[in-house]
C-alpha atoms as a PDB file:
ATOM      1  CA  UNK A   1     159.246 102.345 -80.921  1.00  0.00           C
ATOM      2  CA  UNK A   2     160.075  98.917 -82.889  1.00  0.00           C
ATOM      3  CA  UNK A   3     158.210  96.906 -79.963  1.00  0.00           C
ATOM      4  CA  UNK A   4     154.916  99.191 -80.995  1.00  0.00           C
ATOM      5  CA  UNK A   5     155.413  98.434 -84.777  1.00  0.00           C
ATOM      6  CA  UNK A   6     157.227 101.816 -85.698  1.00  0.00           C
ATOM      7  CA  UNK A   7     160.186 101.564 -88.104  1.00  0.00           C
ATOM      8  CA  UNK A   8     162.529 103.726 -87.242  1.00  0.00           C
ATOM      9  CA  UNK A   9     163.720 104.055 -90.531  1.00  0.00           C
ATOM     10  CA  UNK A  10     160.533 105.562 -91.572  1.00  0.00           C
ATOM     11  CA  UNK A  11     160.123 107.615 -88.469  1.00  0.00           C
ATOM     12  CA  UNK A  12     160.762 111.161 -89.030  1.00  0.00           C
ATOM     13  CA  UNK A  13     159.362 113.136 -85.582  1.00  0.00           C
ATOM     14  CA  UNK A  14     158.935 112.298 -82.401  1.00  0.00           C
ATOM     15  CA  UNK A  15     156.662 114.122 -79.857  1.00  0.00           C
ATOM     16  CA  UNK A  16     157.308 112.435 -76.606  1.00  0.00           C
ATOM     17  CA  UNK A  17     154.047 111.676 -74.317  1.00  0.00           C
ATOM     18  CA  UNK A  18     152.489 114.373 -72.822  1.00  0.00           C
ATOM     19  CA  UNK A  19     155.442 116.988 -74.572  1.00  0.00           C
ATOM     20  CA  UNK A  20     157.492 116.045 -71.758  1.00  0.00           C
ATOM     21  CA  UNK A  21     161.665 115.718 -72.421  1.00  0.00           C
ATOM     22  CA  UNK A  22     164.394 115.960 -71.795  1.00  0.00           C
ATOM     23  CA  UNK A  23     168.553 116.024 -72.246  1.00  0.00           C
ATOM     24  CA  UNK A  24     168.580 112.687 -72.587  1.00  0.00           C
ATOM     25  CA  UNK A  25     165.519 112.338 -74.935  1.00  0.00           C
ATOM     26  CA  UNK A  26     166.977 115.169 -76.861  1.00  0.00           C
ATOM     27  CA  UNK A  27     170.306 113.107 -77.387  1.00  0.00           C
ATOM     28  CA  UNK A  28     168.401 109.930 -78.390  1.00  0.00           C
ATOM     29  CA  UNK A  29     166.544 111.283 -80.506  1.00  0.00           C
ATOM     30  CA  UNK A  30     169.494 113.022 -82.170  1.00  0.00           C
ATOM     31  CA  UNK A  31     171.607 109.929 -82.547  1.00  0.00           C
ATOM     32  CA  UNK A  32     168.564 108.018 -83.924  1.00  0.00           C
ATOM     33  CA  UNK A  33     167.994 110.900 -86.370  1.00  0.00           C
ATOM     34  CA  UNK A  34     164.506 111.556 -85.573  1.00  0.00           C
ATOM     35  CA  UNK A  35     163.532 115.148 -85.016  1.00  0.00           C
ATOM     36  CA  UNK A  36     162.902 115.861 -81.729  1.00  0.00           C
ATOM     37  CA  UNK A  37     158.993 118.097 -82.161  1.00  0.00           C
ATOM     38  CA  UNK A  38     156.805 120.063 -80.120  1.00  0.00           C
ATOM     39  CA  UNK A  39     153.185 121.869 -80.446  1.00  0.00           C
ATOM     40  CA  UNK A  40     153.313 125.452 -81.117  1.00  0.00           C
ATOM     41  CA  UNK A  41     152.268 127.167 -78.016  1.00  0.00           C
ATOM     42  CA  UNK A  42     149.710 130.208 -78.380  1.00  0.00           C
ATOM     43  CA  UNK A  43     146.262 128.411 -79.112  1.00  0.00           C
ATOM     44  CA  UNK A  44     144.084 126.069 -76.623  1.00  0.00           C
ATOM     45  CA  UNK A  45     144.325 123.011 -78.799  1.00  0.00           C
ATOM     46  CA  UNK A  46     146.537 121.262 -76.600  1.00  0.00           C
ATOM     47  CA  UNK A  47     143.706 121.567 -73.737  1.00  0.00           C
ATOM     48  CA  UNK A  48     141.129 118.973 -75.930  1.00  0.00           C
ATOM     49  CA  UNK A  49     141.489 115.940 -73.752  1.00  0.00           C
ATOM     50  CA  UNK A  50     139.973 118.172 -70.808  1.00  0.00           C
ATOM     51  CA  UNK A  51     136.411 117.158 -69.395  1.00  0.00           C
ATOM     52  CA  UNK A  52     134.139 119.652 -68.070  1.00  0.00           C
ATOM     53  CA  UNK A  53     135.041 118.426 -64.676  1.00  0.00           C
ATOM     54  CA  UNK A  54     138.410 119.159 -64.877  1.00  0.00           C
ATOM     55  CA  UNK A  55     139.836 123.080 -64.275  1.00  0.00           C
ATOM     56  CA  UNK A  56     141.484 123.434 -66.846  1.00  0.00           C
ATOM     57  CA  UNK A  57     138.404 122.283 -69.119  1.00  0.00           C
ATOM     58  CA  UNK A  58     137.953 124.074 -72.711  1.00  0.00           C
ATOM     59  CA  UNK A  59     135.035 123.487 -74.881  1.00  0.00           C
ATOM     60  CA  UNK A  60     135.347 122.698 -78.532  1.00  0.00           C
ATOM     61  CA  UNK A  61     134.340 126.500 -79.624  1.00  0.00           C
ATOM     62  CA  UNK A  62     136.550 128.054 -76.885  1.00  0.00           C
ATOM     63  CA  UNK A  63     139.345 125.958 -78.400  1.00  0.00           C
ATOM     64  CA  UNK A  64     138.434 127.040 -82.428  1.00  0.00           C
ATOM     65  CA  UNK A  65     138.314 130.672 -81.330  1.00  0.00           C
ATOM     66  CA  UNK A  66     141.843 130.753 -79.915  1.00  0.00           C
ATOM     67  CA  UNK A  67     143.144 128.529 -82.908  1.00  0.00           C
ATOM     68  CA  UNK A  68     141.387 131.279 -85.091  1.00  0.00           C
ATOM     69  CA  UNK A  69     142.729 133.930 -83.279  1.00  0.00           C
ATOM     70  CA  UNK A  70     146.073 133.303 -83.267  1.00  0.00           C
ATOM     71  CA  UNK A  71     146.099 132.658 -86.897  1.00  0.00           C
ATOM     72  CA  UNK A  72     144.014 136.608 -87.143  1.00  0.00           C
ATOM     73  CA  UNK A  73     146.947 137.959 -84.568  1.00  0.00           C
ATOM     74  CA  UNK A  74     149.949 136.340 -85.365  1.00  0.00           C
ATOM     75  CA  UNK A  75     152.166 138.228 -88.488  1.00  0.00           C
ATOM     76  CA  UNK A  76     152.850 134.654 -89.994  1.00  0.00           C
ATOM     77  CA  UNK A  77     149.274 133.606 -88.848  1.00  0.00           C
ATOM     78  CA  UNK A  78     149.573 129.846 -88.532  1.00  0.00           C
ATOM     79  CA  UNK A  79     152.440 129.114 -91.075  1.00  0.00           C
ATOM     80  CA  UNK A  80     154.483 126.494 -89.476  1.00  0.00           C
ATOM     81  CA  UNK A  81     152.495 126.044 -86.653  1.00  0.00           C
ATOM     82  CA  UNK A  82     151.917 122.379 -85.049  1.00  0.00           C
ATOM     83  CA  UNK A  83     148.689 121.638 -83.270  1.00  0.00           C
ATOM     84  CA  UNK A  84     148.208 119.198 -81.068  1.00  0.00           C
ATOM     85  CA  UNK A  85     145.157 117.461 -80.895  1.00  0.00           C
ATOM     86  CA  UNK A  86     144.072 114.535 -79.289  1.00  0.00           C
ATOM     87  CA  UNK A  87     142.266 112.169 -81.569  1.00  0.00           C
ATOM     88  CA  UNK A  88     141.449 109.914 -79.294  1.00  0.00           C
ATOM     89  CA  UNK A  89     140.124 112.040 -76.372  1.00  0.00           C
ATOM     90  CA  UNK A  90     138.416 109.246 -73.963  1.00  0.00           C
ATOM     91  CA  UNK A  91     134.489 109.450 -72.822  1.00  0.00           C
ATOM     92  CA  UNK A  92     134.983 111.681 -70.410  1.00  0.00           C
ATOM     93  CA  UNK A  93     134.749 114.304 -73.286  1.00  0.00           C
ATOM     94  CA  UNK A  94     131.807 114.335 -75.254  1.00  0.00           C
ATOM     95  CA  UNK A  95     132.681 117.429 -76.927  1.00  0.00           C
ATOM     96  CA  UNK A  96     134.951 116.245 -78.854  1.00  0.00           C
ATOM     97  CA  UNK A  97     137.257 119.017 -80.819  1.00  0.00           C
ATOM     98  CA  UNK A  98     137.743 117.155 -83.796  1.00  0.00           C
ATOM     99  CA  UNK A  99     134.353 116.983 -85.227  1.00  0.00           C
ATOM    100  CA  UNK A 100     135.168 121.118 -85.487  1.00  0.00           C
ATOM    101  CA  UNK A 101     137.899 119.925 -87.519  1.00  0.00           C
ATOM    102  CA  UNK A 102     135.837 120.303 -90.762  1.00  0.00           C
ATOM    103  CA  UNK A 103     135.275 123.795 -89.879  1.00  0.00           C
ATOM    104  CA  UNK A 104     138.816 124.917 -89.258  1.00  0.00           C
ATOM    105  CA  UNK A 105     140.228 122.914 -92.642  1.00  0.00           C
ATOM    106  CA  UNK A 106     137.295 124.741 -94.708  1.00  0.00           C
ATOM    107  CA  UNK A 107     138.023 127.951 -92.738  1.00  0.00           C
ATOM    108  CA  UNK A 108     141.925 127.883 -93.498  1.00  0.00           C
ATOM    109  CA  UNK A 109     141.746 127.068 -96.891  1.00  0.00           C
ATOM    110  CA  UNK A 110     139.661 130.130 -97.754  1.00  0.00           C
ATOM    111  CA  UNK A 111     142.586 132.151 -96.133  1.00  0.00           C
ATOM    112  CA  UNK A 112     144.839 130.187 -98.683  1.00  0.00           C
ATOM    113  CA  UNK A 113     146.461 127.539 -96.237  1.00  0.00           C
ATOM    114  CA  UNK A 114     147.328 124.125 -98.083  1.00  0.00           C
ATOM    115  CA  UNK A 115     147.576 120.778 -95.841  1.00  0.00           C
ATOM    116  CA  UNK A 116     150.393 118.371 -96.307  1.00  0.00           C
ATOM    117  CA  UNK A 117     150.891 115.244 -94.769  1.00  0.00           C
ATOM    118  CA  UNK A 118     153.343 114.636 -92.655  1.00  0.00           C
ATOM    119  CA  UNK A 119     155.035 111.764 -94.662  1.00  0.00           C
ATOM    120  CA  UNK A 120     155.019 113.819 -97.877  1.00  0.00           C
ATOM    121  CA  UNK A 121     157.001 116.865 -96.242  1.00  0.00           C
ATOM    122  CA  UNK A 122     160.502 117.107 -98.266  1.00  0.00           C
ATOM    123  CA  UNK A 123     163.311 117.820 -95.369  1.00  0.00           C
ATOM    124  CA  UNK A 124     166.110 120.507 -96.716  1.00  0.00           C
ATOM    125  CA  UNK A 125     169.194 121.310 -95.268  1.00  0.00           C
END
């Protein structure tokens, strides 16, 4: 992390690339006292890098609608959930998810969700 600029002493989480560890990930992580973090599973917002070539491919609404309806379904709606989204989703996807990102942030706040940023969240234990 240091030879990409990251201080560890200001590092808090750490989602591995592509959500992919392991024990000995786990263990780092411990011993560097970074919290070892995941996305929530449950909604398609994980699946925003796809192209409409690949499979697996989502499109931006199909994405929103299972992001919406998991927060609908779920008791605790979206409390505590992580989504992953990738911001910087290459060419090959010109529907890009986060220009619905407006949307979802004006649609969550009218059911009373507040944002926080990661850097402002106050660890207790």
């Amino acid at each position: 992390m240091a030879r990409l600029g990251i201080d560890i002493k200001r590092a808090k989480y750490f989602l591995p690339p592509y959500e992919w560890y392991n024990d000995s990930i786990a263990n780092w992580s411990k011993e560097l006292q970074v919290q070892l973090i995941n996305y929530t599973p449950g909604t398609l917002s994980h699946a925003d890098y796809t192209t409409d070539k690949d499979k697996n491919y989502r499109s931006s609404e199909k994405i929103l609608a299972s992001i919406l309806q998991a927060e609908q379904n779920r008791p605790a709606g979206l409390n505590g959930f992580i989504l992953l989204m990738h911001i910087g989703a290459g060419p090959g996807r010109t529907d890009k998810f986060y220009r619905k990102l407006p949307e979802l942030v004006r649609y969550l706040k009218t059911k009373g969700y507040q944002f926080q940023r990661v850097d402002e969240i106050v660890e207790t234990d």
